[in-house]
PDB file of N, CA and C in Angstrom:
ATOM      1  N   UNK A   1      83.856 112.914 122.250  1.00  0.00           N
ATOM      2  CA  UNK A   1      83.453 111.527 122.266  1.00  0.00           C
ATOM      3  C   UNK A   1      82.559 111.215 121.071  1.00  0.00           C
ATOM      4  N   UNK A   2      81.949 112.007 120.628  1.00  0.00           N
ATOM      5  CA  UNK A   2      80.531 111.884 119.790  1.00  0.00           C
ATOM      6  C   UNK A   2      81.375 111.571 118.229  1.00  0.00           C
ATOM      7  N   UNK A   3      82.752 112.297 118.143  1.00  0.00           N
ATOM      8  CA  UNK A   3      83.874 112.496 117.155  1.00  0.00           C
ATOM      9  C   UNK A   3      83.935 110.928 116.866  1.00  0.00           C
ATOM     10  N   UNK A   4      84.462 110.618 117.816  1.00  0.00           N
ATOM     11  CA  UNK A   4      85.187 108.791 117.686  1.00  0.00           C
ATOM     12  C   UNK A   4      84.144 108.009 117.510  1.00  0.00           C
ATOM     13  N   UNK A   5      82.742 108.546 117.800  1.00  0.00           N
ATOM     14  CA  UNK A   5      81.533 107.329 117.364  1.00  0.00           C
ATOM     15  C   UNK A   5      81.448 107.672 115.584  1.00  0.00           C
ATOM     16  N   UNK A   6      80.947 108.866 115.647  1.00  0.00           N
ATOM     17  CA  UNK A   6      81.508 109.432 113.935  1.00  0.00           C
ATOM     18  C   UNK A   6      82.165 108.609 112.748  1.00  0.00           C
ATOM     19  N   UNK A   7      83.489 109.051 113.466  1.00  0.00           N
ATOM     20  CA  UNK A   7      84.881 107.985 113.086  1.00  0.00           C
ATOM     21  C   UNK A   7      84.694 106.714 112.880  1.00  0.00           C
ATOM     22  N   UNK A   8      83.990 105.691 114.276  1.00  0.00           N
ATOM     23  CA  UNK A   8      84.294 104.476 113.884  1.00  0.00           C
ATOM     24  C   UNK A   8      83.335 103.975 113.154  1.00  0.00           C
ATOM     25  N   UNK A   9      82.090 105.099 112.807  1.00  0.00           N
ATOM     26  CA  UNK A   9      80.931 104.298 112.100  1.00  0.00           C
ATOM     27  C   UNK A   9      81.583 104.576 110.587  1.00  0.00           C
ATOM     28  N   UNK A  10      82.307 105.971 109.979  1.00  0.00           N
ATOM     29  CA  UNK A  10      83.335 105.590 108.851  1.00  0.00           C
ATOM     30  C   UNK A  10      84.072 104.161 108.645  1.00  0.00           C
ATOM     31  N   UNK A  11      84.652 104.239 109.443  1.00  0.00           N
ATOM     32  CA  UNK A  11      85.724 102.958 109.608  1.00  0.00           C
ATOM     33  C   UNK A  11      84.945 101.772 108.944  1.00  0.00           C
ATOM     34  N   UNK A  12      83.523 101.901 109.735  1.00  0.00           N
ATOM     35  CA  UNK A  12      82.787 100.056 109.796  1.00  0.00           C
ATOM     36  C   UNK A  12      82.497 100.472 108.354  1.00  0.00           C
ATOM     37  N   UNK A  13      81.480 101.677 107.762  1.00  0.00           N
ATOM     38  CA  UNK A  13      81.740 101.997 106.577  1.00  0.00           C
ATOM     39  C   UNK A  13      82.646 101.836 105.416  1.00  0.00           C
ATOM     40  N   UNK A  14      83.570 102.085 105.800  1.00  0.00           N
ATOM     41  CA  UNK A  14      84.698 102.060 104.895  1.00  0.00           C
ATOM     42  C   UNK A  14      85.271 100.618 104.807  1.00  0.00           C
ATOM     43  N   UNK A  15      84.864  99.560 105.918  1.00  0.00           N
ATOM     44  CA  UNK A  15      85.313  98.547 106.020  1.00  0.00           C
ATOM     45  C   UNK A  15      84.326  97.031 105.072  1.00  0.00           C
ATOM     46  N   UNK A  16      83.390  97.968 105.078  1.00  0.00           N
ATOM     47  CA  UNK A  16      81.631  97.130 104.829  1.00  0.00           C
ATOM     48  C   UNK A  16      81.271  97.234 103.485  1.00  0.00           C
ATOM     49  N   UNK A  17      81.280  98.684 103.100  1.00  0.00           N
ATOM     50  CA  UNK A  17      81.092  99.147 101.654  1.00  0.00           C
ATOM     51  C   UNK A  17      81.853  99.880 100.583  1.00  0.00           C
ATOM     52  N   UNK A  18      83.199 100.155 101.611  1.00  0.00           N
ATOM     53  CA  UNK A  18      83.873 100.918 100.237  1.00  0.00           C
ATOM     54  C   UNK A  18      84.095 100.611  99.386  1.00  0.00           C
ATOM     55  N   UNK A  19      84.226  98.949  98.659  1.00  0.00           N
ATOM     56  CA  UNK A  19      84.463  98.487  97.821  1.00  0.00           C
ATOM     57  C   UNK A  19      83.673  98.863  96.372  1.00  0.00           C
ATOM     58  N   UNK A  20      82.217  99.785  97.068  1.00  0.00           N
ATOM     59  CA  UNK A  20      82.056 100.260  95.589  1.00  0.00           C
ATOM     60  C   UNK A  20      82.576 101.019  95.013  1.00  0.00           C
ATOM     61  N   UNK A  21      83.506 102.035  95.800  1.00  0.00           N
ATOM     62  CA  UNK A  21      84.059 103.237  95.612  1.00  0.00           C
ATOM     63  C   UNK A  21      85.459 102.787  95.181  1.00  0.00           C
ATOM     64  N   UNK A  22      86.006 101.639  94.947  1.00  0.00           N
ATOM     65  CA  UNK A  22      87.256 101.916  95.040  1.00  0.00           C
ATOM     66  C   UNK A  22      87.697 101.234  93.768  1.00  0.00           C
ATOM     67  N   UNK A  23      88.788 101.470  93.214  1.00  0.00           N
ATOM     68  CA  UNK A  23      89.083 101.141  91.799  1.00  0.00           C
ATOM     69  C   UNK A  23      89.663  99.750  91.579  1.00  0.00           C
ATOM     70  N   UNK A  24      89.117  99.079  90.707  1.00  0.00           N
ATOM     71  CA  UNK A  24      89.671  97.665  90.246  1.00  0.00           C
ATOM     72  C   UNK A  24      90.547  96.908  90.412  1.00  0.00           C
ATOM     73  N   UNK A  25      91.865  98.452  90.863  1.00  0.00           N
ATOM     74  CA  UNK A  25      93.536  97.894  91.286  1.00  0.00           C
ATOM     75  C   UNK A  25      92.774  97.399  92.531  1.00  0.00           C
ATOM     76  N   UNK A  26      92.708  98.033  93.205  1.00  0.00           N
ATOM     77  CA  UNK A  26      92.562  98.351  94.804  1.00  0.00           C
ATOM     78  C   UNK A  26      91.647  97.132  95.449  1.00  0.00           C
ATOM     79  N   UNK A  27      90.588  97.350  94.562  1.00  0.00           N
ATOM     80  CA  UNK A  27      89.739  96.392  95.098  1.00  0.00           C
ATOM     81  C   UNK A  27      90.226  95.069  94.377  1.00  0.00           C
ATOM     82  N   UNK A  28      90.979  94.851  93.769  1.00  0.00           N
ATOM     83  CA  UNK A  28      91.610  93.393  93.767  1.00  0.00           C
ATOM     84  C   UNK A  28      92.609  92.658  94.689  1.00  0.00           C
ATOM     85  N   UNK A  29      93.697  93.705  94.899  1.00  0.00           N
ATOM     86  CA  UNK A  29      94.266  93.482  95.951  1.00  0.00           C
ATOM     87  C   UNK A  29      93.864  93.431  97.306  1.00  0.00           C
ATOM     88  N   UNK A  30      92.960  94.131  97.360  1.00  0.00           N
ATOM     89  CA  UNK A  30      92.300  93.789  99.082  1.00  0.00           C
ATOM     90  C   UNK A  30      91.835  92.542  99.152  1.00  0.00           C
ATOM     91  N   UNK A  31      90.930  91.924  98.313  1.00  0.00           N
ATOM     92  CA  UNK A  31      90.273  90.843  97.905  1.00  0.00           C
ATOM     93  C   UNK A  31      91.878  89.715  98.131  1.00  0.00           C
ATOM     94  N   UNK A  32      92.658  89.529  97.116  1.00  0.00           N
ATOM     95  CA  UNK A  32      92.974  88.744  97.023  1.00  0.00           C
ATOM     96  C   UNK A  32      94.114  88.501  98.110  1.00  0.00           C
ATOM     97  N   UNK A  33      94.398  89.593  98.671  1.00  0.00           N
ATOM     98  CA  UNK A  33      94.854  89.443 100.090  1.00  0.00           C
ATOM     99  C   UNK A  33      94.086  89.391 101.604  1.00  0.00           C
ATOM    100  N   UNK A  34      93.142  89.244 101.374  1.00  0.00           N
ATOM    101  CA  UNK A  34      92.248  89.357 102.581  1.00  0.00           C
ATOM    102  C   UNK A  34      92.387  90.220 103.310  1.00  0.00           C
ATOM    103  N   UNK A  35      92.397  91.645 102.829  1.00  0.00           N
ATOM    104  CA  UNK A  35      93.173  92.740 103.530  1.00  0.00           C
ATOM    105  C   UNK A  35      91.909  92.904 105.164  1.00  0.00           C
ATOM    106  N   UNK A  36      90.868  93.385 104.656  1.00  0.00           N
ATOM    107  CA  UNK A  36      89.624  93.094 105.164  1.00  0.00           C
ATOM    108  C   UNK A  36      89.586  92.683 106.395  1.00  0.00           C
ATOM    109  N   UNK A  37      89.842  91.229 106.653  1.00  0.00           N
ATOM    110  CA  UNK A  37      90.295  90.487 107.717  1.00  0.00           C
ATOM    111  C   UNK A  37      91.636  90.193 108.690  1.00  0.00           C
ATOM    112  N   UNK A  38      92.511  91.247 108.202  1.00  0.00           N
ATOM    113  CA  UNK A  38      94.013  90.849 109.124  1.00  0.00           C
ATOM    114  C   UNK A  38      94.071  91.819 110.143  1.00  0.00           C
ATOM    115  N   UNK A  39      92.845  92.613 110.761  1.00  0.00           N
ATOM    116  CA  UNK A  39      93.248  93.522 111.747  1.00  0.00           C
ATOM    117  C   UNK A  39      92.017  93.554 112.631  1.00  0.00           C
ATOM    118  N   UNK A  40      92.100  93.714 113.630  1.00  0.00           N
ATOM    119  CA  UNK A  40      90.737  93.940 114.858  1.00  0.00           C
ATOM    120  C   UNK A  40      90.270  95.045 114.405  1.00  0.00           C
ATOM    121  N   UNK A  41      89.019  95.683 114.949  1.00  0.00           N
ATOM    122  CA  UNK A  41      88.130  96.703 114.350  1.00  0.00           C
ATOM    123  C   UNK A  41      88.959  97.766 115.527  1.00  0.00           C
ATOM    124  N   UNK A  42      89.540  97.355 117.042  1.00  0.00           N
ATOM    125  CA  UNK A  42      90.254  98.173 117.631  1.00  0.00           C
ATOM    126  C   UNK A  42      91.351  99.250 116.817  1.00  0.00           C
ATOM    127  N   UNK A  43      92.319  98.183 116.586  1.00  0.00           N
ATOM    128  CA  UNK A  43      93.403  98.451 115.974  1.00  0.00           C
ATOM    129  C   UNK A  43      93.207  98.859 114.468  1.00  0.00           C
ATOM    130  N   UNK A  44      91.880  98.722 113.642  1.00  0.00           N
ATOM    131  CA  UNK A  44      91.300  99.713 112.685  1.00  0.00           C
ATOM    132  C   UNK A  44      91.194 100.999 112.940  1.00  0.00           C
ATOM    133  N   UNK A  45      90.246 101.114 114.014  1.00  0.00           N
ATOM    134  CA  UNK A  45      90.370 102.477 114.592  1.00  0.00           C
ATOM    135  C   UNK A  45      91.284 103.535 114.858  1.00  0.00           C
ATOM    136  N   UNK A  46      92.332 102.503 115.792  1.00  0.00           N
ATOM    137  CA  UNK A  46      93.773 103.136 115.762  1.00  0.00           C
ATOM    138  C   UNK A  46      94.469 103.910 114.589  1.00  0.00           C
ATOM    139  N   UNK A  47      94.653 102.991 113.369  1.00  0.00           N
ATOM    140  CA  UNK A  47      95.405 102.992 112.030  1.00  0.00           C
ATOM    141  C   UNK A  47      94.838 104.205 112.006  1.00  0.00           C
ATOM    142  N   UNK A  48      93.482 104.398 111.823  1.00  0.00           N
ATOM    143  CA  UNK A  48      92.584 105.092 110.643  1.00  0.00           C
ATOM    144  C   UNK A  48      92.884 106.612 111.127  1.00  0.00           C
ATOM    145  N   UNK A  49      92.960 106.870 112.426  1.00  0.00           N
ATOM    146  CA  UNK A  49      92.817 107.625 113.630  1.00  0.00           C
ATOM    147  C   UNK A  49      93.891 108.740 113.518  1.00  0.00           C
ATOM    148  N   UNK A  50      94.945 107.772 113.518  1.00  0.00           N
ATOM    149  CA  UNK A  50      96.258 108.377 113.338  1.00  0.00           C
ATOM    150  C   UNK A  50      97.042 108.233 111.966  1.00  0.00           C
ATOM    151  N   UNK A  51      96.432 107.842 111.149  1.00  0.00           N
ATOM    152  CA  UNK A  51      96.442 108.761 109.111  1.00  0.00           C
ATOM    153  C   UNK A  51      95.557 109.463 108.974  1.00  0.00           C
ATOM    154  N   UNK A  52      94.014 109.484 108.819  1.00  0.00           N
ATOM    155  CA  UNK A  52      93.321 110.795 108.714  1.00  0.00           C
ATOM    156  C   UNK A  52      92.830 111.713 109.651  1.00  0.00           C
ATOM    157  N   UNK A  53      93.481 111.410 111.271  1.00  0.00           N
ATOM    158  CA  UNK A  53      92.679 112.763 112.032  1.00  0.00           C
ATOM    159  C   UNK A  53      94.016 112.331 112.548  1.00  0.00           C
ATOM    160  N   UNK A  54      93.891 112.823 113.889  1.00  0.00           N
ATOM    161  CA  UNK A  54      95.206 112.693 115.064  1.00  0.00           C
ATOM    162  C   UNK A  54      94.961 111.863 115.938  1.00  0.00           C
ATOM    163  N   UNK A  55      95.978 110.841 116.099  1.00  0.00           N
ATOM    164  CA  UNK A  55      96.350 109.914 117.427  1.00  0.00           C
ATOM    165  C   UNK A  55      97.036 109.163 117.046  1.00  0.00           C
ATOM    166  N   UNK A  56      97.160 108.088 118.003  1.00  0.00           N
ATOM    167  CA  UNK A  56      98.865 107.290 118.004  1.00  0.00           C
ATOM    168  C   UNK A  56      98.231 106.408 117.587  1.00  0.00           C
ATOM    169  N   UNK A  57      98.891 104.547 117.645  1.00  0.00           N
ATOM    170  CA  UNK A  57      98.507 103.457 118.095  1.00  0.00           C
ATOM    171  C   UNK A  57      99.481 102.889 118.843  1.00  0.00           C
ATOM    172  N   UNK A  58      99.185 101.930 119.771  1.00  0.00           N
ATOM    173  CA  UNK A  58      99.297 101.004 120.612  1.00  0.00           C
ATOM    174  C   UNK A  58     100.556 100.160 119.690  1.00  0.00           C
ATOM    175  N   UNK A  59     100.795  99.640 121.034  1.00  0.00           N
ATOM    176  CA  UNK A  59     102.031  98.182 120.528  1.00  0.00           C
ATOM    177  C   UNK A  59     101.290  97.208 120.374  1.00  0.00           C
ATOM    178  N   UNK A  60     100.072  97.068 120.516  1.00  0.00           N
ATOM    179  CA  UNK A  60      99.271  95.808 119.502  1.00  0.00           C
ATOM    180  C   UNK A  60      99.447  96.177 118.298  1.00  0.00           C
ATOM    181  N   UNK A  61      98.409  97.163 118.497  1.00  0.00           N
ATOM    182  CA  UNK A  61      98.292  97.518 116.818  1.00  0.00           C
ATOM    183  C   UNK A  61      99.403  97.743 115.981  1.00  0.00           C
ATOM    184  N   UNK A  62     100.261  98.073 116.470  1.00  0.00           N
ATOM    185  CA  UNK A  62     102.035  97.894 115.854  1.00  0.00           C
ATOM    186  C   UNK A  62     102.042  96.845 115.110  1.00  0.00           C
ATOM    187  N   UNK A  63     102.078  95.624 115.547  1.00  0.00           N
ATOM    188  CA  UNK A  63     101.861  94.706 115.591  1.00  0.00           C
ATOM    189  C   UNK A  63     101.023  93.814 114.585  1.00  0.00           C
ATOM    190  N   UNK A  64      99.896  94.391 114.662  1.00  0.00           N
ATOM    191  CA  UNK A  64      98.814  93.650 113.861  1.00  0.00           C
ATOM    192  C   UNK A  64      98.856  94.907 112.534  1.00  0.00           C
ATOM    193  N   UNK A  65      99.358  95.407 112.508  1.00  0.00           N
ATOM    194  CA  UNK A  65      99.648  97.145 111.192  1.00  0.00           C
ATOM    195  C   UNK A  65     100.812  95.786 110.114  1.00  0.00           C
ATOM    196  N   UNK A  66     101.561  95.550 111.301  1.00  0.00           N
ATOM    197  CA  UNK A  66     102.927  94.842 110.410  1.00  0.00           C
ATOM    198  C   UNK A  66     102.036  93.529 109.647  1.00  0.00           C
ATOM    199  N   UNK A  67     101.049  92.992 110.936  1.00  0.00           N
ATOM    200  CA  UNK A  67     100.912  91.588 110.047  1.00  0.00           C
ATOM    201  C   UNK A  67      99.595  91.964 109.045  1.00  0.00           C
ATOM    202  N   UNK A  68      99.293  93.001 108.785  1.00  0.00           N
ATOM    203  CA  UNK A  68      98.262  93.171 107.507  1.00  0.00           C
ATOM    204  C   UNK A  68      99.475  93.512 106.412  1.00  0.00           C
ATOM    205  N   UNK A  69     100.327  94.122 106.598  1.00  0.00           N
ATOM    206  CA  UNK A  69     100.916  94.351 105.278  1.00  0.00           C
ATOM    207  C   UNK A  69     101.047  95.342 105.002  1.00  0.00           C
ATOM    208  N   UNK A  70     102.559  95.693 104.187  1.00  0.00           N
ATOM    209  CA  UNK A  70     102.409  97.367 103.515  1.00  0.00           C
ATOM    210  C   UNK A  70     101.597  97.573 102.067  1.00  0.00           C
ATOM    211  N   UNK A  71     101.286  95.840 101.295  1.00  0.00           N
ATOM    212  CA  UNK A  71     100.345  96.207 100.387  1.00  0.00           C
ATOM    213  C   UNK A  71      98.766  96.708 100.929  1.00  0.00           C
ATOM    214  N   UNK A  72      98.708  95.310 101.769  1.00  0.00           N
ATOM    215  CA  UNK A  72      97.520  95.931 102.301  1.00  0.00           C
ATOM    216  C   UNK A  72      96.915  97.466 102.625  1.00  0.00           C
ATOM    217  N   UNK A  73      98.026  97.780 103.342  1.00  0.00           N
ATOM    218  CA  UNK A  73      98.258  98.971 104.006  1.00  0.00           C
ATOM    219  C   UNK A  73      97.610 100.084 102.718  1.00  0.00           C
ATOM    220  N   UNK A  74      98.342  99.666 101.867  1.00  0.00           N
ATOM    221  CA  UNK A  74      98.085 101.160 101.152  1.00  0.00           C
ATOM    222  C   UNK A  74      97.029 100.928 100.228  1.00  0.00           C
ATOM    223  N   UNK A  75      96.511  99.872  99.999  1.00  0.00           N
ATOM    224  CA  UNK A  75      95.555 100.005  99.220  1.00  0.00           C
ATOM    225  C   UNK A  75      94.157 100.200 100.029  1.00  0.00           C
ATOM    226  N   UNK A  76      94.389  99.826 100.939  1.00  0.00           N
ATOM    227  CA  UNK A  76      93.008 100.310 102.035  1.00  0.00           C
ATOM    228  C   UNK A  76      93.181 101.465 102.109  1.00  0.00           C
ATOM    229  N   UNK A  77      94.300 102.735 102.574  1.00  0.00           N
ATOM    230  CA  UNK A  77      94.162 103.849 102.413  1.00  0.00           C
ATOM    231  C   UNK A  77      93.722 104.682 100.755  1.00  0.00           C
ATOM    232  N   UNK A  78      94.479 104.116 100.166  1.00  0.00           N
ATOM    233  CA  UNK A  78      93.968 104.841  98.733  1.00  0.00           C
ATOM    234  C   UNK A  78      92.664 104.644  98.134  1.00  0.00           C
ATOM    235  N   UNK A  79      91.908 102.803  98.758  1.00  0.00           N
ATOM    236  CA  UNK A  79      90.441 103.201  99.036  1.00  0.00           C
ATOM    237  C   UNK A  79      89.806 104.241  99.669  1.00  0.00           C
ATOM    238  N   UNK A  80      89.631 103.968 100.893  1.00  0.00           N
ATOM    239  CA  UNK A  80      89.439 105.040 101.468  1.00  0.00           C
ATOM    240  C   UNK A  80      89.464 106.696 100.719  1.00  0.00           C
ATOM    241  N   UNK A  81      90.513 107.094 100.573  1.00  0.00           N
ATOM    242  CA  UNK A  81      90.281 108.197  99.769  1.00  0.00           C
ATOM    243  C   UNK A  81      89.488 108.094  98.847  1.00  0.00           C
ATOM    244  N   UNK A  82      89.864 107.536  97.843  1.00  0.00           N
ATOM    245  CA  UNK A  82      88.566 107.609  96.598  1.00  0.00           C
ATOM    246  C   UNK A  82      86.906 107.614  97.007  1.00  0.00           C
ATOM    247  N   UNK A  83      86.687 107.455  98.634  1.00  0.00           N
ATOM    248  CA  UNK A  83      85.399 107.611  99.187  1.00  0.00           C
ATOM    249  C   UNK A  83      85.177 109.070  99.142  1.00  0.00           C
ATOM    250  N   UNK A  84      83.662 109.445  98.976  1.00  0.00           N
ATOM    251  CA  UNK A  84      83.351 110.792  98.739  1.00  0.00           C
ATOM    252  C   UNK A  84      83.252 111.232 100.473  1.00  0.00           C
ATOM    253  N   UNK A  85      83.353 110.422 100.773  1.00  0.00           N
ATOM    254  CA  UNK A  85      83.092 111.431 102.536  1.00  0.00           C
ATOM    255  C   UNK A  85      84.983 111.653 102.649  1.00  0.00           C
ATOM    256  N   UNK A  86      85.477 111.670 102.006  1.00  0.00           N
ATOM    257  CA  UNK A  86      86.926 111.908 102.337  1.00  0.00           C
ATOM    258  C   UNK A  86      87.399 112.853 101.408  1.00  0.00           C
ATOM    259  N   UNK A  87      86.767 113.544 100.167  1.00  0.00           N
ATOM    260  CA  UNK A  87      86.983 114.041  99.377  1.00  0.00           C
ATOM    261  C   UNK A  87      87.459 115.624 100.039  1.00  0.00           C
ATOM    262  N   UNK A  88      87.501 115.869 100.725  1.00  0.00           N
ATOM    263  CA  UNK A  88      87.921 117.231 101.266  1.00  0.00           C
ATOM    264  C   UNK A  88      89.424 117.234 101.543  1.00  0.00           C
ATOM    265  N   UNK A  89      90.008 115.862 102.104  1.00  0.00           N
ATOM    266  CA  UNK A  89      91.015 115.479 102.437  1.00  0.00           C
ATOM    267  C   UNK A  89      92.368 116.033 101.396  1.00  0.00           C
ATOM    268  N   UNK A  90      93.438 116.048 101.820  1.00  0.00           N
ATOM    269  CA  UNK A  90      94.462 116.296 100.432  1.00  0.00           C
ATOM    270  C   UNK A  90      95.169 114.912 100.430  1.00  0.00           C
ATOM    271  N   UNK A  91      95.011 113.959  99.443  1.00  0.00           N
ATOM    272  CA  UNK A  91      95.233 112.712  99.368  1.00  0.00           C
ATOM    273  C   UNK A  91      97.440 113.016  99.534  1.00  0.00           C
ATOM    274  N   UNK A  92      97.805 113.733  99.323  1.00  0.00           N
ATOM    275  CA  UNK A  92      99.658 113.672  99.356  1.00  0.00           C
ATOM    276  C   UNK A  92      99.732 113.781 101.272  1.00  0.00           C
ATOM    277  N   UNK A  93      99.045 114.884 101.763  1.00  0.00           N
ATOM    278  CA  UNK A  93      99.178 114.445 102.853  1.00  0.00           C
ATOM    279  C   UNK A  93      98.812 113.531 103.590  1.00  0.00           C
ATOM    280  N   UNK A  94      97.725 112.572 103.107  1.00  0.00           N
ATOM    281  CA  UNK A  94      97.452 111.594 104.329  1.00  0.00           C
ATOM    282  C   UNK A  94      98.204 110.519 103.215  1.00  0.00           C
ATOM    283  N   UNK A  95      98.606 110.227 102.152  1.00  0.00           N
ATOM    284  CA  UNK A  95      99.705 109.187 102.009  1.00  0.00           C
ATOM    285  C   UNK A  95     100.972 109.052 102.431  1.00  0.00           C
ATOM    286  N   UNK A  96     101.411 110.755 102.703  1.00  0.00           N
ATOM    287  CA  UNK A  96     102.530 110.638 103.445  1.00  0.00           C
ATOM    288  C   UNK A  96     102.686 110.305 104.807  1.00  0.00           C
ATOM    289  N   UNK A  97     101.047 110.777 106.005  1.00  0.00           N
ATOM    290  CA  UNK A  97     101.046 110.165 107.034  1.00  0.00           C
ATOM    291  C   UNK A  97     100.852 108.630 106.875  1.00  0.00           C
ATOM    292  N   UNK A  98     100.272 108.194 105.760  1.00  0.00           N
ATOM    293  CA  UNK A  98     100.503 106.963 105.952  1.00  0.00           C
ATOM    294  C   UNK A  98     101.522 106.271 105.745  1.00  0.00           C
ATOM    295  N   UNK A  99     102.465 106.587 105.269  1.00  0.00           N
ATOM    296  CA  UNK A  99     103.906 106.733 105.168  1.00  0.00           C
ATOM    297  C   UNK A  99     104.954 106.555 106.036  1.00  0.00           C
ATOM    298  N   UNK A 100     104.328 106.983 106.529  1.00  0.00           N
ATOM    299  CA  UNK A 100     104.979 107.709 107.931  1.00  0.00           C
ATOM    300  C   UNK A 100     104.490 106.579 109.188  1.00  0.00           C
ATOM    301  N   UNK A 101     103.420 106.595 108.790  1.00  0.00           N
ATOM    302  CA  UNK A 101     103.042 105.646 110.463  1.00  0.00           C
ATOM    303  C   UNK A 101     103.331 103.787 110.054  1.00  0.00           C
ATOM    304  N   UNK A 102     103.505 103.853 109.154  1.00  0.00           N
ATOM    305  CA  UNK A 102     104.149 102.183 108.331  1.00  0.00           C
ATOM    306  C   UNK A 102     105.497 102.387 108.793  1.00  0.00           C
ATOM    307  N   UNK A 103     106.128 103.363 108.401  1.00  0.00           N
ATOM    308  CA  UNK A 103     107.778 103.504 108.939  1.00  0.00           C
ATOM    309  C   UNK A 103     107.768 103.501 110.069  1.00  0.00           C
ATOM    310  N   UNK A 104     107.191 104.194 110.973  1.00  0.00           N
ATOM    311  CA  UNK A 104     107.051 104.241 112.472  1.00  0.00           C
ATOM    312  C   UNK A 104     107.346 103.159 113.085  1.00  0.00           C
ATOM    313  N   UNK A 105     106.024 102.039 112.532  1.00  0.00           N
ATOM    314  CA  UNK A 105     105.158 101.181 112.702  1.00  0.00           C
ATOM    315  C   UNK A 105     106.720  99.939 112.641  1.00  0.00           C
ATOM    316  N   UNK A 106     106.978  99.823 111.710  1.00  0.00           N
ATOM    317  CA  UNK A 106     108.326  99.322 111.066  1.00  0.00           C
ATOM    318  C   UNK A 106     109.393  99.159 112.336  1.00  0.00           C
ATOM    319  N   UNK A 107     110.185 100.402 112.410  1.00  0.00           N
ATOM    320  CA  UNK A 107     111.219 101.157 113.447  1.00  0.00           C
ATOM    321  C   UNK A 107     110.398 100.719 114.523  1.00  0.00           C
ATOM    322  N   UNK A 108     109.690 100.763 115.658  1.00  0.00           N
ATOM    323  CA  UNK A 108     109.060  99.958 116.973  1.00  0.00           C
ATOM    324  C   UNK A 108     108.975  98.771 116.672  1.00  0.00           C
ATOM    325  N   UNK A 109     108.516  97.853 115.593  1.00  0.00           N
ATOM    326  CA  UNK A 109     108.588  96.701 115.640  1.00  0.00           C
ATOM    327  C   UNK A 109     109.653  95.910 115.459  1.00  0.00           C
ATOM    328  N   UNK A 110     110.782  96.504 114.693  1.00  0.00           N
ATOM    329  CA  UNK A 110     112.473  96.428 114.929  1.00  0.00           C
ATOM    330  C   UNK A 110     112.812  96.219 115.795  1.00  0.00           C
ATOM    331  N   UNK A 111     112.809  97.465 116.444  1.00  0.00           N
ATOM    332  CA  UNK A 111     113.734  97.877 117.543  1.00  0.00           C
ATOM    333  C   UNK A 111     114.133  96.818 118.594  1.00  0.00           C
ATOM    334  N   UNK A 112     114.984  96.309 119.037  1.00  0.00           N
ATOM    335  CA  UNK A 112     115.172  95.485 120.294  1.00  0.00           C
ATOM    336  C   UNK A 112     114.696  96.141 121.604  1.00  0.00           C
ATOM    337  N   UNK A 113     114.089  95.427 122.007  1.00  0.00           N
ATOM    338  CA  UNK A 113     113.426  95.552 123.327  1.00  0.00           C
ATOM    339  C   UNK A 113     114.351  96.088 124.317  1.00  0.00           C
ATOM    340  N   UNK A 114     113.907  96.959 125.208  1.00  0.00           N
ATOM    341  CA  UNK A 114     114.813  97.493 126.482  1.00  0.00           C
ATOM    342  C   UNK A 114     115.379  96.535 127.558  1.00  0.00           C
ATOM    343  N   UNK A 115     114.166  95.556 127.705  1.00  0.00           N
ATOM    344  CA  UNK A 115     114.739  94.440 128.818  1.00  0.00           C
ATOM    345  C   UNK A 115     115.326  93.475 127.890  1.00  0.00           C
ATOM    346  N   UNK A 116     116.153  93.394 126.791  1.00  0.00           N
ATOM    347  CA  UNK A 116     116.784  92.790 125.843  1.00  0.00           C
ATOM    348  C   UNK A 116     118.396  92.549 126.008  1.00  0.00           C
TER     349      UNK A 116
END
């Protein structure tokens, strides 16, 4: 439990101040997309949760993943990395989980519904 308080005080971190850390591309595009603002701090958690440690997300957050964007998407992660509390990380693998959970993310939000 003490893990996920950890975690989400990164998150608010990463959500609050990474912008010093992050490079000119990155931090323009977040900016000029309001990346910042298109997701609940829940469904932050979620994202973040399940690209740099382990867990799923929810069919909200499905949801609200699609309506931030795959630019969004990746330039908040490649912030993120360029943060020094992440520097241990191997940036190919968590771009490919992030990769991965956008495609996921993608394929469930496709998919036709069962009672369809």
């Amino acid at each position: 439990m003490a893990s996920l308080n950890v975690y989400s005080a990164l998150v608010v971190l990463f959500l609050t101040c990474g912008a010093a850390m992050a490079t000119k591309e990155n931090d323009q595009i977040i900016k000029e997309n309001h990346c910042e603002t298109k997701m609940g701090l829940p469904c932050v958690l979620e994202a973040f949760m399940s690209i740099f440690e382990i867990g799923s997300i929810s069919n909200k957050c499905w949801g609200e993943l699609v309506g931030l964007g795959k630019v969004c998407h990746s330039a908040l992660v490649k912030r993120t990395l360029e943060n020094p509390l992440f520097k241990d990380l191997t940036p190919a693998t968590i771009i490919a989980k992030s990769i991965q959970t956008w495609n996921n993310c993608l394929a469930l939000i496709d998919s036709p519904s069962p009672s369809a």
